[in-house]
C-alpha atoms as a PDB file:
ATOM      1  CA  UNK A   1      28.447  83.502 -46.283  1.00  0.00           C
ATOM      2  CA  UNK A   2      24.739  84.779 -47.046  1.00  0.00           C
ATOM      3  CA  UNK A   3      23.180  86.521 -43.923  1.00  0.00           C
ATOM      4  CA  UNK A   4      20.590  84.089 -42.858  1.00  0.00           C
ATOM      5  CA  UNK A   5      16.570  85.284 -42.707  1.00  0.00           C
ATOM      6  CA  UNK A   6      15.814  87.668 -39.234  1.00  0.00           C
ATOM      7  CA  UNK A   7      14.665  85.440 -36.808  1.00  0.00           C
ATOM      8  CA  UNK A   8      15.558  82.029 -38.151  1.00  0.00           C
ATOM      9  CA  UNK A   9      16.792  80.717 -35.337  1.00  0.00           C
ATOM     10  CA  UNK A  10      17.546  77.007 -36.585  1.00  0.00           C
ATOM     11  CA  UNK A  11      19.719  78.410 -39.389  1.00  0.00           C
ATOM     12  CA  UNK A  12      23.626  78.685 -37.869  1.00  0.00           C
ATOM     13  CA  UNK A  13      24.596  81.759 -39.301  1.00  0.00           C
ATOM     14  CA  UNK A  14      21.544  83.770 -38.277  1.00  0.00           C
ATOM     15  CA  UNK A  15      23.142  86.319 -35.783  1.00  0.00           C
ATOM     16  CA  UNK A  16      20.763  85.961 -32.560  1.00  0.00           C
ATOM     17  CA  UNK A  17      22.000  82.114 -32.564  1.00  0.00           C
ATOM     18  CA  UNK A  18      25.537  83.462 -33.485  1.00  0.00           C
ATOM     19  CA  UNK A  19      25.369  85.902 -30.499  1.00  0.00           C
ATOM     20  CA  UNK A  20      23.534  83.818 -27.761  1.00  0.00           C
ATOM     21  CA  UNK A  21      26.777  81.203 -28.614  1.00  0.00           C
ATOM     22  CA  UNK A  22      29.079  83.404 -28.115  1.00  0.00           C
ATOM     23  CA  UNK A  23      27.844  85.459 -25.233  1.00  0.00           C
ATOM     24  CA  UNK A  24      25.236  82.639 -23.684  1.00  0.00           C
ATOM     25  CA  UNK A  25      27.441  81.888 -20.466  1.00  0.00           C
ATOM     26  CA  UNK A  26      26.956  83.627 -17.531  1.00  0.00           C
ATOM     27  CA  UNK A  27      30.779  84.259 -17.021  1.00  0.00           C
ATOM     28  CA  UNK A  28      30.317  86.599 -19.977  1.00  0.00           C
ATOM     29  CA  UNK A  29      27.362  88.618 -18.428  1.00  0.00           C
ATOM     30  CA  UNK A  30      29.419  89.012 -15.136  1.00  0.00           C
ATOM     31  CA  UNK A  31      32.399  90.314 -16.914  1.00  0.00           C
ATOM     32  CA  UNK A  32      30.431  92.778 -18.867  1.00  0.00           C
ATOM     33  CA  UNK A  33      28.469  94.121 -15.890  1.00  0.00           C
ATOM     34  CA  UNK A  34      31.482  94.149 -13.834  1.00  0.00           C
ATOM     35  CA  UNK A  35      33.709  96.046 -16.277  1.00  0.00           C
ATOM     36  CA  UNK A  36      30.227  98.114 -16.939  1.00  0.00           C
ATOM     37  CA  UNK A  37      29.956  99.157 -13.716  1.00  0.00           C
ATOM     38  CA  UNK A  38      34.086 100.071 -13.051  1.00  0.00           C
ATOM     39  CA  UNK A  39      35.692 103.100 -11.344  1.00  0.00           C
ATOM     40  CA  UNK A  40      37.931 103.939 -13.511  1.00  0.00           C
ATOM     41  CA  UNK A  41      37.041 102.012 -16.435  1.00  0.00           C
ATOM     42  CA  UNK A  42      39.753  99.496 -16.209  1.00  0.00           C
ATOM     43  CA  UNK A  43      40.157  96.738 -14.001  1.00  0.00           C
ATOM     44  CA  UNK A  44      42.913  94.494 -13.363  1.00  0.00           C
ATOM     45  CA  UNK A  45      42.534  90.579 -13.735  1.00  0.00           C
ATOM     46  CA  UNK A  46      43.012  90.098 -10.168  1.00  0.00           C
ATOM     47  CA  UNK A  47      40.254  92.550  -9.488  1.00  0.00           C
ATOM     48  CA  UNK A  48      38.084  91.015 -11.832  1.00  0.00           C
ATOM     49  CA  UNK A  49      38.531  87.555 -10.474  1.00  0.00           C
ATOM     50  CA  UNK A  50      37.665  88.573  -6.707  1.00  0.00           C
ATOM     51  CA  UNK A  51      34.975  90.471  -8.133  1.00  0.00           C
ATOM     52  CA  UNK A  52      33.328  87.168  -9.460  1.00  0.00           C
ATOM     53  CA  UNK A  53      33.119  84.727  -7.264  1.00  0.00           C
ATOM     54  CA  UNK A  54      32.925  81.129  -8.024  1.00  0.00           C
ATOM     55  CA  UNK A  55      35.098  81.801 -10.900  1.00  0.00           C
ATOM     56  CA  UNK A  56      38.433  79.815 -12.144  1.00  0.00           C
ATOM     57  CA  UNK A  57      41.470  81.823 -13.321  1.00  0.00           C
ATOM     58  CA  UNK A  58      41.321  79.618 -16.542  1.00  0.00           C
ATOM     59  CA  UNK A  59      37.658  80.123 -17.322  1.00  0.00           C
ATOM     60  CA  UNK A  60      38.318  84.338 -16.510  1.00  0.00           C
ATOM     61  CA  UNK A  61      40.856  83.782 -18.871  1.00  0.00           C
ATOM     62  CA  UNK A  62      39.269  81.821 -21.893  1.00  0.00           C
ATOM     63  CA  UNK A  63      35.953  84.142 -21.465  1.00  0.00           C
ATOM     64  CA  UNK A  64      38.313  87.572 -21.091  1.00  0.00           C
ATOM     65  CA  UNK A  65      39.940  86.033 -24.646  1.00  0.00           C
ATOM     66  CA  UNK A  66      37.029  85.573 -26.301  1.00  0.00           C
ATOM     67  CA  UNK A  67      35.574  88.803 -25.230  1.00  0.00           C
ATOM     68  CA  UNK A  68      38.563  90.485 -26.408  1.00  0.00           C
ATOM     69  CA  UNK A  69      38.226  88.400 -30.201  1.00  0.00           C
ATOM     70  CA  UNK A  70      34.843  89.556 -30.607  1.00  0.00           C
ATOM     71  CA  UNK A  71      35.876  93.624 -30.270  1.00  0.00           C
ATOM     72  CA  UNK A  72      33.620  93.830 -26.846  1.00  0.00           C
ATOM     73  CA  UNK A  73      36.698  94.011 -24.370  1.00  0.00           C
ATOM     74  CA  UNK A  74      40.153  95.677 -24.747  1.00  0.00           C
ATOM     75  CA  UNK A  75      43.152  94.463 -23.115  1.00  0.00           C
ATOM     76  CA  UNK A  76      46.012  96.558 -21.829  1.00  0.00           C
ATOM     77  CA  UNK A  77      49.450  95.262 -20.896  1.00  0.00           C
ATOM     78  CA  UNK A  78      51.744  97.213 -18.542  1.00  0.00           C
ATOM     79  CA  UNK A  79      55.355  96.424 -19.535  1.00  0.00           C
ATOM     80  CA  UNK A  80      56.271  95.273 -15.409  1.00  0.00           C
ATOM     81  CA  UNK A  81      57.570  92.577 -13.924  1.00  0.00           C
ATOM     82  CA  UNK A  82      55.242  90.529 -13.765  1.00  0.00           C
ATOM     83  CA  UNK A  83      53.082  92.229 -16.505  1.00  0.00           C
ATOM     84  CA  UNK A  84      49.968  94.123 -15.159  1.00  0.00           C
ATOM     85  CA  UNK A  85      47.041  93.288 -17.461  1.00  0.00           C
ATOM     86  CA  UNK A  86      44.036  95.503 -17.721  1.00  0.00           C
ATOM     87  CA  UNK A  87      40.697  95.088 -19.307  1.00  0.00           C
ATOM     88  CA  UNK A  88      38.266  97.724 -20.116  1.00  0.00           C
ATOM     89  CA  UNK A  89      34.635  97.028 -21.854  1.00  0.00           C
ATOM     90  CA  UNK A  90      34.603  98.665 -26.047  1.00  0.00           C
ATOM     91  CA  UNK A  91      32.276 100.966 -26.968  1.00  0.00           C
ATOM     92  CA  UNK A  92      30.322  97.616 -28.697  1.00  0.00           C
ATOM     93  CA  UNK A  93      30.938  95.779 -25.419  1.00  0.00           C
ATOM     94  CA  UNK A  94      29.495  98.884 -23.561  1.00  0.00           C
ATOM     95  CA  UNK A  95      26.337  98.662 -26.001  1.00  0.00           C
ATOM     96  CA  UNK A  96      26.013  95.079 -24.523  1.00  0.00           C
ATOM     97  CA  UNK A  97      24.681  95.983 -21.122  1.00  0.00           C
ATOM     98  CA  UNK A  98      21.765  97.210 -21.951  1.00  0.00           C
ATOM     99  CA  UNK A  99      20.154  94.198 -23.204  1.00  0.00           C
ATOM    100  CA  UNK A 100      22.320  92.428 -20.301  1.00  0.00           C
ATOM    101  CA  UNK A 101      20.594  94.450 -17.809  1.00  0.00           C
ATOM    102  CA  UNK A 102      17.382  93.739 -19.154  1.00  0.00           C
ATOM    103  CA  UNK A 103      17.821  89.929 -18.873  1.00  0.00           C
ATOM    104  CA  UNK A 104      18.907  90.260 -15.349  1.00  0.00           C
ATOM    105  CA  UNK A 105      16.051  92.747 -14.788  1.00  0.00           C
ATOM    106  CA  UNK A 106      13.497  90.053 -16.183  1.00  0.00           C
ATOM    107  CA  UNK A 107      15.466  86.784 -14.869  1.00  0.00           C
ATOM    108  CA  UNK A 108      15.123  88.626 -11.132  1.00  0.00           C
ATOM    109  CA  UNK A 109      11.389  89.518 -11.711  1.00  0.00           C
ATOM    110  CA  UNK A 110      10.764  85.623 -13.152  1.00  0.00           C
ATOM    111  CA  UNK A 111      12.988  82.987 -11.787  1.00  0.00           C
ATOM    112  CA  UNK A 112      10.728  82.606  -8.592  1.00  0.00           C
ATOM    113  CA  UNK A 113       8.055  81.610 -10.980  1.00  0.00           C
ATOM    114  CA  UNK A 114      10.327  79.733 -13.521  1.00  0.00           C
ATOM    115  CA  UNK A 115      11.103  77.754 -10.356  1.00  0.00           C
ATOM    116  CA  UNK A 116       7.833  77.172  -8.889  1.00  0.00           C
ATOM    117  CA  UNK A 117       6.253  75.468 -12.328  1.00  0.00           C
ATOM    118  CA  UNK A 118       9.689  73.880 -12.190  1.00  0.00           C
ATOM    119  CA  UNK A 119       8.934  72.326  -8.727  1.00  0.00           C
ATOM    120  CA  UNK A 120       5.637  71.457 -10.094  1.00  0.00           C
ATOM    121  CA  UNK A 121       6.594  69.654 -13.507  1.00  0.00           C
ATOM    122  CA  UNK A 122       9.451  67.518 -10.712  1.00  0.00           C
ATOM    123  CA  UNK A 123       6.654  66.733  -8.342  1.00  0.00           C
ATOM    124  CA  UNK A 124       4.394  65.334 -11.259  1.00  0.00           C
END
C-alpha cells in the first residue's frame, strides 16, 4: 500500500483517518489515561472496569483487544485459577497521552461553547 499524501484526510490509508478510527472512541481515551495515570503500572481488568464507569465488560474487552493489536497496551496473564489478567500501557501507548491530554485539555476549555452554539443552531 502507498502512504497516502499528509493531510489527505478523504484518502483511507492516510494515517490521521487510520488513527482517529482506531482510537476515535472514548472507551479508548479512558483506558489510556487510566492505565497512564496507574500506581504500579499495571492494572487488573476488574480495576480497570470500576475505574470506568458506564462501561460493559464486553466493550472493556473488545477496546482492551484492540489496544493490545495495535502495540499500545500489553497484556499479562497470571497462570491462577481463575487467570489474573493485567494490562499495562507500551511505550507507543504511553506516547498517546500526550495528544490525549491535550484533547481533554481543549474539549474541557470548549464544550461549554460547543454547546451553547449547539443550543442556538436547535432553537433556530
Amino acid at each position: 500500500m502507498t502512504p497516502s499524501p499528509r493531510g489527505d484526510l478523504f484518502d483511507p490509508a492516510c494515517p490521521t483517518r487510520r488513527l482517529l478510527d482506531r482510537i476515535g472512541t472514548k472507551w479508548t481515551s479512558m483506558v489510556v489515561k487510566v492505565l497512564a495515570e496507574a500506581d504500579p503500572d499495571e492494572v487488573r481488568f476488574a480495576d480497570l472496569r470500576r475505574r470506568m464507569p458506564g462501561v460493559s465488560q464486553k466493550m472493556l474487552s473488545v477496546t482492551l483487544r484492540s489496544l493490545t493489536h495495535d502495540g499500545l497496551v500489553a497484556r499479562r496473564v497470571e497462570p491462577t485459577v481463575p487467570p489474573k489478567v493485567h494490562y499495562r500501557l507500551t511505550d507507543l501507548g504511553r506516547s498517546l497521552e500526550v495528544p490525549l491530554a491535550a484533547l481533554r485539555n481543549w474539549a474541557e476549555e470548549n464544550m461549554a461553547a460547543i454547546d451553547r452554539a449547539h443550543a442556538a443552531a436547535t432553537d433556530v
